[in-house]
C-alpha atoms as a PDB file:
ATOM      1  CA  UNK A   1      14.064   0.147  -1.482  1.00  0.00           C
ATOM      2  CA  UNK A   2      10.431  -1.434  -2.004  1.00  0.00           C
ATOM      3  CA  UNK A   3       8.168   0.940  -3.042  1.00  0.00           C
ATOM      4  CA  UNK A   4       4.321   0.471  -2.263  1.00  0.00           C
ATOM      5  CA  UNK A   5       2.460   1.934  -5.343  1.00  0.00           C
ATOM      6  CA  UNK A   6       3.983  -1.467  -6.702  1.00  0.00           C
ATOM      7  CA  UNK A   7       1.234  -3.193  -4.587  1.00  0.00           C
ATOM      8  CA  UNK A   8      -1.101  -1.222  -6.950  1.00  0.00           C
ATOM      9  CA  UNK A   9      -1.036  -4.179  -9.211  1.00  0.00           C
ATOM     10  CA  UNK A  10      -2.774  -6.442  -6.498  1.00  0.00           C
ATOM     11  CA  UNK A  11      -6.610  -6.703  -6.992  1.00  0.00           C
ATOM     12  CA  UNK A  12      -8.759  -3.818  -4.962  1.00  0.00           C
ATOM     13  CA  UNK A  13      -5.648  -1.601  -4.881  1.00  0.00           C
ATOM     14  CA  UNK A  14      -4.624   1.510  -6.806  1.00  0.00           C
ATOM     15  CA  UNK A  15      -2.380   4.027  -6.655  1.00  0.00           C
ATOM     16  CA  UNK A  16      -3.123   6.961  -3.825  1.00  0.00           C
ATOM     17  CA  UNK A  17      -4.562  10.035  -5.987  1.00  0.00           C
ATOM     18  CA  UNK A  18      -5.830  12.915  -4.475  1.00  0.00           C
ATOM     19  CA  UNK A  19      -4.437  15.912  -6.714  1.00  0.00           C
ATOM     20  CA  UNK A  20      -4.146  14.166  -9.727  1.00  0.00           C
ATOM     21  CA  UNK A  21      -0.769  12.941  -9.009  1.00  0.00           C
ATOM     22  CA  UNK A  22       0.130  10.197  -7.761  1.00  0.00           C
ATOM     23  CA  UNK A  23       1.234  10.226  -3.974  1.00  0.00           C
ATOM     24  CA  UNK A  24       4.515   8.190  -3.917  1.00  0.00           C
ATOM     25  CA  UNK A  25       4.643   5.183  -0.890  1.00  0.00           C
ATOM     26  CA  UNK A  26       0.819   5.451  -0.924  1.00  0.00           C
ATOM     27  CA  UNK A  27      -1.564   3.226  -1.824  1.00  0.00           C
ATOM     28  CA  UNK A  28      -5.332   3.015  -1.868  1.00  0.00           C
ATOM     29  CA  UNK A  29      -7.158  -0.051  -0.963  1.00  0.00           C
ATOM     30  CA  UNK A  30     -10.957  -0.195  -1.976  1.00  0.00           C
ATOM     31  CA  UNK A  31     -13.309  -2.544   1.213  1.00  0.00           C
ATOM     32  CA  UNK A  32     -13.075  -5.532  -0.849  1.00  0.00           C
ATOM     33  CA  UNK A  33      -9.437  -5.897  -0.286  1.00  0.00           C
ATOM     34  CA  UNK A  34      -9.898  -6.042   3.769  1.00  0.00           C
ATOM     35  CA  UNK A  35     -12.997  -7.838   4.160  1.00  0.00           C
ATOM     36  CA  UNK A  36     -10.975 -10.112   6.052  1.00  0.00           C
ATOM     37  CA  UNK A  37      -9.083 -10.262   8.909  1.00  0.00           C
ATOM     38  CA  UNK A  38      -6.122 -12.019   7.034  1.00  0.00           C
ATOM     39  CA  UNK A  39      -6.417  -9.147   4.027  1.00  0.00           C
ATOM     40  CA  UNK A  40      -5.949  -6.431   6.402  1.00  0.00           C
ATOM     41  CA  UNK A  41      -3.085  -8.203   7.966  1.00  0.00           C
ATOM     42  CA  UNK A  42      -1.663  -8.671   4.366  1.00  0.00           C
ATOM     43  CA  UNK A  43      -1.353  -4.732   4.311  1.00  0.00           C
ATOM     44  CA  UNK A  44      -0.228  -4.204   7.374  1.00  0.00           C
ATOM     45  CA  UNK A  45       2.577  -6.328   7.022  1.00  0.00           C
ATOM     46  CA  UNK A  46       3.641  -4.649   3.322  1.00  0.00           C
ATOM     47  CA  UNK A  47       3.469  -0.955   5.000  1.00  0.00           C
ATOM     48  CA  UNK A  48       5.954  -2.374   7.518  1.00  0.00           C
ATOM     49  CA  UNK A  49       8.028  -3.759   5.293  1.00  0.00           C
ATOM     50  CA  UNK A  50       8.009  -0.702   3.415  1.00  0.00           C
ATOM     51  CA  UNK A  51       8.291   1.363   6.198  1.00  0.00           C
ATOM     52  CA  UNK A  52      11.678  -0.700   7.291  1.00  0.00           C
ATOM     53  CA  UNK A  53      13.259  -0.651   4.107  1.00  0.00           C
ATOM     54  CA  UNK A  54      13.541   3.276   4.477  1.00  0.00           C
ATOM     55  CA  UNK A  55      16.667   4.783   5.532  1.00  0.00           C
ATOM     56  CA  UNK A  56      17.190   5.639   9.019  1.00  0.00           C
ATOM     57  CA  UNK A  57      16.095   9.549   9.572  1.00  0.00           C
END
């Protein structure tokens, strides 16, 4: 399974933090990674990959 945090690594992304741990499958994208149309597209796509790479519930 893919995780997201991974995506971390990309520029104007970090890890999802709001209790000083780190939220697993969650990542935070600052404006400057979605100025575009294409950039916002670009995350959309990797939380449905993500998303489909779960097991079935």
């Amino acid at each position: 399974m893919r995780r997201l945090p991974e995506e971390s690594a990309r520029p104007h992304a970090k890890k999802m933090d709001f209790t000083g741990k780190p939220l697993i499958g969650f990542v935070y994208v600052r404006p400057d990674g979605f100025r575009a149309k294409a950039d916002v597209q670009t995350w959309v796509d990797l939380g449905l990959e993500f998303v489909r790479s779960l097991p079935a519930r």
